[in-house]
Protein backbone atom coordinates (compact mmCIF):
# COMPACT_ATOMS: atom_id res chain seq x y z
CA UNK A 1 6.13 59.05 -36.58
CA UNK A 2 6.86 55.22 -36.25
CA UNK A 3 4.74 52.56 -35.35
CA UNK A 4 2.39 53.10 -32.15
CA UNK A 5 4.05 50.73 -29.41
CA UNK A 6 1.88 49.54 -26.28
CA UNK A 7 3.55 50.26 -22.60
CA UNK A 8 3.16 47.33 -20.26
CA UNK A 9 3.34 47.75 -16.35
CA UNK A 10 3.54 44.48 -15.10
CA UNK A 11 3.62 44.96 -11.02
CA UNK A 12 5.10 42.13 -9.25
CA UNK A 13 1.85 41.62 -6.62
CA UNK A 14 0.48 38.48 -8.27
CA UNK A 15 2.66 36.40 -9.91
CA UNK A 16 0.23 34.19 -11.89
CA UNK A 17 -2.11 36.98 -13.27
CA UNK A 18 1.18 38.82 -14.08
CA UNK A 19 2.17 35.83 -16.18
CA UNK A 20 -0.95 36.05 -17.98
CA UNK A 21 -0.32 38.96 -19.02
CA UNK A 22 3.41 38.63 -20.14
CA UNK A 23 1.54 36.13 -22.24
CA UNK A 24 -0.39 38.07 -24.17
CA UNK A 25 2.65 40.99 -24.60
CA UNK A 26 4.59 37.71 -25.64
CA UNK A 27 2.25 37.47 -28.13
CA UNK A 28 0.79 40.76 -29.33
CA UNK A 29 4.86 41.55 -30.09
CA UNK A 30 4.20 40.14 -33.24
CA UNK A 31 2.16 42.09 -34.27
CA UNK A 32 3.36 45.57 -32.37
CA UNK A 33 6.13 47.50 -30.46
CA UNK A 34 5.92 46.27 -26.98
CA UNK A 35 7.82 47.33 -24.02
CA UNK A 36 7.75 46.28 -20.69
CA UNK A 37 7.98 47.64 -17.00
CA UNK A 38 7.86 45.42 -13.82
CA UNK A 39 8.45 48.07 -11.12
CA UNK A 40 6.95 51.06 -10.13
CA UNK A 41 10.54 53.33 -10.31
CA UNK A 42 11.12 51.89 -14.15
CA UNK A 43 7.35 53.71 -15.48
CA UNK A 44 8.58 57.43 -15.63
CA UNK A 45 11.82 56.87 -17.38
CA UNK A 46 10.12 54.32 -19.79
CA UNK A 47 7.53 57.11 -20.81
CA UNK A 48 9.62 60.32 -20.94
CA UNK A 49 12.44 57.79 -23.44
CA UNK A 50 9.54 56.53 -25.73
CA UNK A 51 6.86 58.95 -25.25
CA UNK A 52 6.48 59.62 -28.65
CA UNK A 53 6.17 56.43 -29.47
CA UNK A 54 3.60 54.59 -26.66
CA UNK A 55 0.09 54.70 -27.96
CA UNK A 56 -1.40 52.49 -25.48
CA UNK A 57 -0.41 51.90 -21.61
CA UNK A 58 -1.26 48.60 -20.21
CA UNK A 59 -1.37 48.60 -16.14
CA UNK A 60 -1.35 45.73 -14.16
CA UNK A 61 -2.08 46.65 -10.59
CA UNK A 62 -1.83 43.34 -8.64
CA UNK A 63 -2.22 44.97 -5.42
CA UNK A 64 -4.42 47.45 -3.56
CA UNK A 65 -1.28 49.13 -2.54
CA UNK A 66 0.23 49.32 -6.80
CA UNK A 67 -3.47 50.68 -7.74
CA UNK A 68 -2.68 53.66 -5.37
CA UNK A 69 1.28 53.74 -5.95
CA UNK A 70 0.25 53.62 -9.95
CA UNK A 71 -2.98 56.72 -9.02
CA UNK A 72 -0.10 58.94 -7.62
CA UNK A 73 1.81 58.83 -10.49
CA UNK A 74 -1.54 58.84 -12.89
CA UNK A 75 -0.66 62.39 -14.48
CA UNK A 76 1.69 60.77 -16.33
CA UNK A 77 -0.35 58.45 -18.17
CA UNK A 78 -3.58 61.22 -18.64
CA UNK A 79 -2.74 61.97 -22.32
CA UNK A 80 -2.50 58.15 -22.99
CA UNK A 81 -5.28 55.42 -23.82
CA UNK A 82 -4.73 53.74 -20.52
CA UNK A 83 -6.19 49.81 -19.68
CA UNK A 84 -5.98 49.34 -16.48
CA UNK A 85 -5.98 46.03 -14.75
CA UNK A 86 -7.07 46.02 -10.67
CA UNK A 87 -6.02 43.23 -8.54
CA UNK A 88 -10.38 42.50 -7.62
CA UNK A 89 -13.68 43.27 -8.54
CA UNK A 90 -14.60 45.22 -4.83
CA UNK A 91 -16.44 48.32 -4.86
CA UNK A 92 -13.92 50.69 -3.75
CA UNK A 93 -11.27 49.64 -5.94
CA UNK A 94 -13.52 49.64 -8.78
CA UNK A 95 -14.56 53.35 -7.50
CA UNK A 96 -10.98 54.52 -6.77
CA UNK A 97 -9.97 53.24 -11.15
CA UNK A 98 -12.67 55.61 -12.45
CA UNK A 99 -11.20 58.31 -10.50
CA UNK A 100 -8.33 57.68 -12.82
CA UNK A 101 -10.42 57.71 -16.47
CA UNK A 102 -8.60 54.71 -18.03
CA UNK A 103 -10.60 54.03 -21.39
CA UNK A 104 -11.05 50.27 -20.13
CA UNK A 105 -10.92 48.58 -16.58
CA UNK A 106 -10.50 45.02 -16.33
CA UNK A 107 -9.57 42.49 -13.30
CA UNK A 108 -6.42 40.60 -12.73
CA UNK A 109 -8.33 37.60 -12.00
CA UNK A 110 -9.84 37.29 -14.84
CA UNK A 111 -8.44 35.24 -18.34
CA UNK A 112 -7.69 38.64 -19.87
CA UNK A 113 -9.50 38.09 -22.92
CA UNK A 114 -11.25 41.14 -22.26
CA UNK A 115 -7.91 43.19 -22.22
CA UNK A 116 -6.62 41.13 -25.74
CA UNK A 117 -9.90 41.96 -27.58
CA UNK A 118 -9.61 45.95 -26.66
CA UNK A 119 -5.97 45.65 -27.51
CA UNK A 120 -6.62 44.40 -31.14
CA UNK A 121 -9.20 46.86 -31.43
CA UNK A 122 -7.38 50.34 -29.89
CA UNK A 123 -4.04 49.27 -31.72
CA UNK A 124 -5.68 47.88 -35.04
CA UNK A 125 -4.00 44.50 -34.61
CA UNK A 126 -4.79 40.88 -34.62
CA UNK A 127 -3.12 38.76 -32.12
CA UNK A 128 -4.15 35.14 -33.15
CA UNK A 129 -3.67 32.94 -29.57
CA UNK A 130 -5.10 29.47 -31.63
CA UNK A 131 -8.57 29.74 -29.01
CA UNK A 132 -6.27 29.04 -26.01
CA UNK A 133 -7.52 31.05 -23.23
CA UNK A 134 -5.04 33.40 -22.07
């Protein structure tokens, strides 16, 4: 088996936490396979091509509305180690993610260091970003 690459869903709901994020794939793809999704249609084709190869799914849901578009397709992504980013911090949104069993939840407003350091450590990488927050 090749290399373990790491799946990124990058919804289109927030532009500027979604460019954080296309930051850090930018630079993790240095040190791993990355490939990326930015709509909802483009996730089920991208894991039945590379299945064998995704070891790690990285989902961005900027929106209430992608959370629950991304939980109705979440059978897909149940034998993956899943990171999933919600679009806020509320209750129910933090309720309706562990529904889902992700191994980590972060937020979208947040600098994503959190999401980098859980990267490097799931994946066995180092992704050096020179201390600039991401």
């Amino acid at each position: 088996m090749s290399e373990q690459a790491i799946l990124f869903c990058i919804l289109p709901g927030n532009r500027a936490a979604g460019q954080r994020l296309e930051e850090l794939a930018r630079k993790i793809q240095a040190s791993a396979s990355v490939h990326v999704v930015r709509q909802l249609e483009d996730i089920r084709p991208a894991l039945l091509y590379r299945w064998e190869e995704i070891g790690v799914a990285v989902l961005f849901a900027a929106t209430r509305q992608e959370l629950l578009d991304l939980k109705a397709m979440w059978s897909l992504f149940e034998d993956l180690r899943t990171i999933l980013i919600l679009p806020d911090g509320e209750k129910e949104t933090v309720a309706m993610a562990h529904t889902m069993r992700p191994r980590f939840i972060s937020c979208g407003d947040r600098d994503l260091r959190d999401v980098k350091a859980v990267l490097e450590k799931m994946m066995g990488i180092s992704v050096l970003n020179g201390g600039a927050c991401i």
